[in-house]
N, C-alpha and C. Protein backbone atom coordinates (compact mmCIF):
# COMPACT_ATOMS: atom_id res chain seq x y z
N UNK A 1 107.82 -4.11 97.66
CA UNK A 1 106.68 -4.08 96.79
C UNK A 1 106.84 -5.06 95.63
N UNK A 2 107.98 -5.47 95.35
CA UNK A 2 108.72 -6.32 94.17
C UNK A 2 107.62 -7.60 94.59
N UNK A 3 107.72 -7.73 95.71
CA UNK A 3 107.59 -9.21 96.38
C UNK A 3 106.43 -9.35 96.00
N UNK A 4 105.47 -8.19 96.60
CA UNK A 4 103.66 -8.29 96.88
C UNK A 4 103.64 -8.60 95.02
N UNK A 5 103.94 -7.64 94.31
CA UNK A 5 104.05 -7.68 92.77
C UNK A 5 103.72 -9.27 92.44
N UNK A 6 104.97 -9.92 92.64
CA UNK A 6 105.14 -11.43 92.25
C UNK A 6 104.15 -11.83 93.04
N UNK A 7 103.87 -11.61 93.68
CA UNK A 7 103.05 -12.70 94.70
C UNK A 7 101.54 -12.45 94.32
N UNK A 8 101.36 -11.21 93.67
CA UNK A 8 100.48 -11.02 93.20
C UNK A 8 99.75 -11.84 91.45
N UNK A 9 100.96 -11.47 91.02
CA UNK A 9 100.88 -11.74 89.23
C UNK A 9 100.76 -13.56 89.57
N UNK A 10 101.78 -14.22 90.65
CA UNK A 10 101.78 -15.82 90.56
C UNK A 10 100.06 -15.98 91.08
N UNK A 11 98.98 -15.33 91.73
CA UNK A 11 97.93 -15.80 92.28
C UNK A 11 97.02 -15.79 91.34
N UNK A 12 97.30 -14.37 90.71
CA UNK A 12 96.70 -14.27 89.33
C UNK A 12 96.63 -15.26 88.26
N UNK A 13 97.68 -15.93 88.25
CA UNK A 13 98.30 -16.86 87.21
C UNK A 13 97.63 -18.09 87.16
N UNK A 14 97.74 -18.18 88.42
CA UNK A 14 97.18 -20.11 88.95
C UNK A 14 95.23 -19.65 88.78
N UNK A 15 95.01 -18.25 89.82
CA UNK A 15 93.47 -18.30 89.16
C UNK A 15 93.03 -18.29 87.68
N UNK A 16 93.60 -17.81 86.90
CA UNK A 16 93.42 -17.96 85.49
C UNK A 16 93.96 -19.36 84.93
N UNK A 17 94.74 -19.87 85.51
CA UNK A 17 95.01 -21.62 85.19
C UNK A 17 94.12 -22.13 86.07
N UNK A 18 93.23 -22.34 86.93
CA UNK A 18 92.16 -23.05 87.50
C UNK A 18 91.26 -22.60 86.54
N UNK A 19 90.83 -21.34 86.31
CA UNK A 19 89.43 -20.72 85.75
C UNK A 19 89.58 -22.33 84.27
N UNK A 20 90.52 -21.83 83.55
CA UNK A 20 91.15 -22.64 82.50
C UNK A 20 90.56 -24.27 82.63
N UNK A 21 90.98 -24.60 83.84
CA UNK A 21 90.44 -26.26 84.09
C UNK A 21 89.16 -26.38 84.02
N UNK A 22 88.42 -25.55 84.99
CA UNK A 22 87.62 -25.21 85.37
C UNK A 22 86.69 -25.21 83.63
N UNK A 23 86.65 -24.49 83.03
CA UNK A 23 85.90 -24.26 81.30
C UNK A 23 86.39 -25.41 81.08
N UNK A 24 87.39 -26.44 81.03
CA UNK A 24 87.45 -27.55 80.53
C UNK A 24 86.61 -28.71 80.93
N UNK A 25 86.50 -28.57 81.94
CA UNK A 25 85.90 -29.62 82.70
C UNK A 25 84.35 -29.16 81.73
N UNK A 26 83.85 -27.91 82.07
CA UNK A 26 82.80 -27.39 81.80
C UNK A 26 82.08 -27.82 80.34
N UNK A 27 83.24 -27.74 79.61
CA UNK A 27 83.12 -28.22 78.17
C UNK A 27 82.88 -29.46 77.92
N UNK A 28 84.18 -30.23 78.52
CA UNK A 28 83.56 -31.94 79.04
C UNK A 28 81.89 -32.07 79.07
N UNK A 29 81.68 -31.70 80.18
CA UNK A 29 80.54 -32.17 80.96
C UNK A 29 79.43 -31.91 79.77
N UNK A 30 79.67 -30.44 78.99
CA UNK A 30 78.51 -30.15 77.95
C UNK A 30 78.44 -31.13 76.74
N UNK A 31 79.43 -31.74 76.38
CA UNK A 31 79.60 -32.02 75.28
C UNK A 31 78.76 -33.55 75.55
N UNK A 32 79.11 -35.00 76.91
CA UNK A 32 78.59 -35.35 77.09
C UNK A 32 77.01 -35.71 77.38
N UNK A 33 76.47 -34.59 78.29
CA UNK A 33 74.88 -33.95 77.87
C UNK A 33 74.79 -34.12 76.45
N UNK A 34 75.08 -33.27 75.87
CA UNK A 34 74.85 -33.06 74.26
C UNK A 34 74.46 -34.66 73.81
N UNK A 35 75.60 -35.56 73.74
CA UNK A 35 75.98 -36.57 72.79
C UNK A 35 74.92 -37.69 73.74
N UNK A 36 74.83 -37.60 74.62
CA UNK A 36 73.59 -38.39 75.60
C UNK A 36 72.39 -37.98 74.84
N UNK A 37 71.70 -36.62 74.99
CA UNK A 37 70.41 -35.91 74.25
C UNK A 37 70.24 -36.75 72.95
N UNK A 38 71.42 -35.87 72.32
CA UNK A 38 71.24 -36.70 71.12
C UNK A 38 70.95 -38.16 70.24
N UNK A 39 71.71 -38.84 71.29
CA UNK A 39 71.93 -40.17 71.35
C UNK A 39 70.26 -40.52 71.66
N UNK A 40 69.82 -40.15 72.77
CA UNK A 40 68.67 -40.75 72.93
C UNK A 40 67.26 -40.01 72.26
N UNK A 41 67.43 -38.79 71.60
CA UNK A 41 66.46 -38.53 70.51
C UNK A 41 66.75 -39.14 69.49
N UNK A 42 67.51 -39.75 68.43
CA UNK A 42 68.09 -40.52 67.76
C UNK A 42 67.14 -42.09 68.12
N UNK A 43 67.31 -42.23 69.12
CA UNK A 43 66.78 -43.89 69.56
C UNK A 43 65.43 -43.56 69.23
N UNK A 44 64.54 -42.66 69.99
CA UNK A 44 63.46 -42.22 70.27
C UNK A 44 62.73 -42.05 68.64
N UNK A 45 63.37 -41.61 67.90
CA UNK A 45 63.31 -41.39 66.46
C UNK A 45 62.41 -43.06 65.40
N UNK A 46 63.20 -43.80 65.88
CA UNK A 46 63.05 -45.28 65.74
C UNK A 46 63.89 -45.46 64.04
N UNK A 47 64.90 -44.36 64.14
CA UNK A 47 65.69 -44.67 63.33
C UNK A 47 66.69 -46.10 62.59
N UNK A 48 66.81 -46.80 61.89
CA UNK A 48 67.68 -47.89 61.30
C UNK A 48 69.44 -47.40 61.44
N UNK A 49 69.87 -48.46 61.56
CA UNK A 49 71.53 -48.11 61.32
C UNK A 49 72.02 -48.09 59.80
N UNK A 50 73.02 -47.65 59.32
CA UNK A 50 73.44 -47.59 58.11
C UNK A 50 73.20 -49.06 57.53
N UNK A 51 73.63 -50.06 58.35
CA UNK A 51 74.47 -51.40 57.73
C UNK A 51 72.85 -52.21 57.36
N UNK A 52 72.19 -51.83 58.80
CA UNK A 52 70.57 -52.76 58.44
C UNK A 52 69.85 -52.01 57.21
N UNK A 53 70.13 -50.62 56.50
CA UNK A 53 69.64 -50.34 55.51
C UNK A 53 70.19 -50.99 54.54
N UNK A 54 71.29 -51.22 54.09
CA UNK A 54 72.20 -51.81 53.09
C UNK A 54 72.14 -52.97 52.86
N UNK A 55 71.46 -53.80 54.02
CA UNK A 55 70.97 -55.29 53.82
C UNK A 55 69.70 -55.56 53.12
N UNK A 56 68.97 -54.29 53.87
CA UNK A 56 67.27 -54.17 53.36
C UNK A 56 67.17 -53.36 51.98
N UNK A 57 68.14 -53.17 51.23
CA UNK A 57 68.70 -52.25 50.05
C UNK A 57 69.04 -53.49 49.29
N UNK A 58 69.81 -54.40 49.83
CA UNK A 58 70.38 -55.11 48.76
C UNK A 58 69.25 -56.01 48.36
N UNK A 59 68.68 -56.53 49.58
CA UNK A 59 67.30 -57.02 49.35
C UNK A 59 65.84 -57.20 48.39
N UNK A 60 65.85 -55.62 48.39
CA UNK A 60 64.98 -54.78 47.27
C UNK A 60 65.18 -55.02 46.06
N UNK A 61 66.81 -54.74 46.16
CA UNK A 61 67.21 -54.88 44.42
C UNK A 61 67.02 -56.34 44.46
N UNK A 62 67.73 -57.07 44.60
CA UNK A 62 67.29 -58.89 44.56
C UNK A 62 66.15 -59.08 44.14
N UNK A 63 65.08 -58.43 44.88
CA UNK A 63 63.86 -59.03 44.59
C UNK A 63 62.89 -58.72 43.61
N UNK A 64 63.61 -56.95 43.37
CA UNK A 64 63.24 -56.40 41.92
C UNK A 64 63.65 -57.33 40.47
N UNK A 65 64.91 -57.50 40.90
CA UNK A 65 65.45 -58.34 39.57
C UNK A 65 64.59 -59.90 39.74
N UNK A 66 64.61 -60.75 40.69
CA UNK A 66 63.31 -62.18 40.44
C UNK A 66 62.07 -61.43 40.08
N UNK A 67 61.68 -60.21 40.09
CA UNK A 67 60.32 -60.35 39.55
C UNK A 67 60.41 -59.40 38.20
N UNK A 68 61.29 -59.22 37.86
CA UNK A 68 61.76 -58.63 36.32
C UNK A 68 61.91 -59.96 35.41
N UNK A 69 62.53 -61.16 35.83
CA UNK A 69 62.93 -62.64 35.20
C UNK A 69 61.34 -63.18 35.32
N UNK A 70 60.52 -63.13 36.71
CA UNK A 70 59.46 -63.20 36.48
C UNK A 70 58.26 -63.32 35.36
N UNK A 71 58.17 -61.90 35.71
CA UNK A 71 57.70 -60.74 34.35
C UNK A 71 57.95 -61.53 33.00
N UNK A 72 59.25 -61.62 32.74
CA UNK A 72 59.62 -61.95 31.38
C UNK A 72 59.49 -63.62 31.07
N UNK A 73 59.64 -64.63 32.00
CA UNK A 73 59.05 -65.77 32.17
C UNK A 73 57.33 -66.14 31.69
N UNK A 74 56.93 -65.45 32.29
CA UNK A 74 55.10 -65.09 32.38
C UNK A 74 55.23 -64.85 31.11
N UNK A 75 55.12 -63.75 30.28
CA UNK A 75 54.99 -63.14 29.28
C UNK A 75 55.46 -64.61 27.88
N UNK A 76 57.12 -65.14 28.00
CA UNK A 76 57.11 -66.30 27.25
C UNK A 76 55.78 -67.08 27.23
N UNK A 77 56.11 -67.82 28.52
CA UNK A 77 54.92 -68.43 28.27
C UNK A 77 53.58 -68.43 27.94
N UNK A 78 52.99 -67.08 28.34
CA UNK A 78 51.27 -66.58 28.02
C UNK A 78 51.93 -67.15 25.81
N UNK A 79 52.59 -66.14 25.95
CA UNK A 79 53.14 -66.15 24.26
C UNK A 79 53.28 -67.69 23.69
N UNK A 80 53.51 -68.65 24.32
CA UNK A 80 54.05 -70.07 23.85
C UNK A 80 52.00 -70.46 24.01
N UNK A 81 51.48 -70.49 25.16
CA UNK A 81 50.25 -70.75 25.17
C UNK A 81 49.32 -70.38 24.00
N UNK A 82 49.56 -69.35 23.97
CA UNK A 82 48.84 -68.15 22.97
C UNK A 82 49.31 -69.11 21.78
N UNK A 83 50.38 -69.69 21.08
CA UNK A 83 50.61 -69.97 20.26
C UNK A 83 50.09 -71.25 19.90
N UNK A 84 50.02 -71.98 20.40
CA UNK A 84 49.03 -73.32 20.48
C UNK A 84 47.82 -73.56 20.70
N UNK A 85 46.91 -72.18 20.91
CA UNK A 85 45.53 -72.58 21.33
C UNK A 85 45.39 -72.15 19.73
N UNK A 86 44.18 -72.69 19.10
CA UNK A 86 43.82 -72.07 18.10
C UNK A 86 43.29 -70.85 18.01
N UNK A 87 43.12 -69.84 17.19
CA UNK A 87 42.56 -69.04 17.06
C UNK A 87 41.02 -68.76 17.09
N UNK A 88 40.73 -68.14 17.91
CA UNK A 88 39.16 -68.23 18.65
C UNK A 88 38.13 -67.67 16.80
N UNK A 89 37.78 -68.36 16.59
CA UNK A 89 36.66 -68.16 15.40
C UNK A 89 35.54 -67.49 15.33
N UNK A 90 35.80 -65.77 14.68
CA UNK A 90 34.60 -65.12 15.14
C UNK A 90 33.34 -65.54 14.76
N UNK A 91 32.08 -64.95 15.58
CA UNK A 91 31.10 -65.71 15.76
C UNK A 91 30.47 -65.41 14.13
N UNK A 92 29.74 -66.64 13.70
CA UNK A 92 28.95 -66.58 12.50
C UNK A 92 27.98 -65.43 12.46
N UNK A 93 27.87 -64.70 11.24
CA UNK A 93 27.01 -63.86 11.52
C UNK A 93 25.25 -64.28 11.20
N UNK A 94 24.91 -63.91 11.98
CA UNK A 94 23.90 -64.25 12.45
C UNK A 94 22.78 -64.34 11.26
N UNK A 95 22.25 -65.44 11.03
CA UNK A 95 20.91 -65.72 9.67
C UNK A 95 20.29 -65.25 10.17
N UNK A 96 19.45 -64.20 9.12
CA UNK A 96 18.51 -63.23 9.04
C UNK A 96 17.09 -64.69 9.54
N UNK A 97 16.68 -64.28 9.92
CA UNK A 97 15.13 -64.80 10.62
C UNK A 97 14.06 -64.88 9.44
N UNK A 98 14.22 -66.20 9.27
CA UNK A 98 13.08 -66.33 8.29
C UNK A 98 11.84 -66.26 8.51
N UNK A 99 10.86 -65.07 8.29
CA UNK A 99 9.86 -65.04 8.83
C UNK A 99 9.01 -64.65 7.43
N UNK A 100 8.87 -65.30 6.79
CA UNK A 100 8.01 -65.40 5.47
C UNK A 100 6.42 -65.44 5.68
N UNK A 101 5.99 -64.13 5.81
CA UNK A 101 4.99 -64.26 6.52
C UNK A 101 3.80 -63.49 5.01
């Protein structure tokens, strides 16, 4: 009975070390699905990558700051213009209408 015993517990052993492979493999296979799904809802999304934001980021700022130098360019000059035109002369007030009647 010793024998059947062992011969029993070793069949046991290896089925619970297959079952074992067996969930591994299983896990494999899910995790792939998964990272595929994902991967292609992600695409589907029409999401940007990190690096093309950080270009289109640095971009922004760049172009914020030329139109801040802009801004302050414009403004000199209206101010330098402004300073050389003469001063617009309000209108005469208007002679009463001689109507000497």
């Amino acid at each position: 009975m010793t024998q059947t015993t062992g011969r029993l517990f070793d069949e046991m052993a290896r089925l619970v070390n297959d079952a074992a492979g067996v969930a591994q493999g299983v896990r494999r296979e899910a995790e792939t699905v998964m990272k595929a799904q994902t991967e292609r809802f992600l695409r589907d999304m029409d999401l940007v990558k990190r690096e093309e934001f950080e270009v289109v980021k640095d971009m922004v700022s760049a172009a914020r700051l030329e139109n801040e130098r802009l801004a302050a360019r414009l403004a000199e000059l209206e101010a330098r213009i402004a300073a050389q035109t003469p001063a617009a002369q309000p209108p005469a007030a208007a002679a009463p209408a001689a109507d000497a009647s």
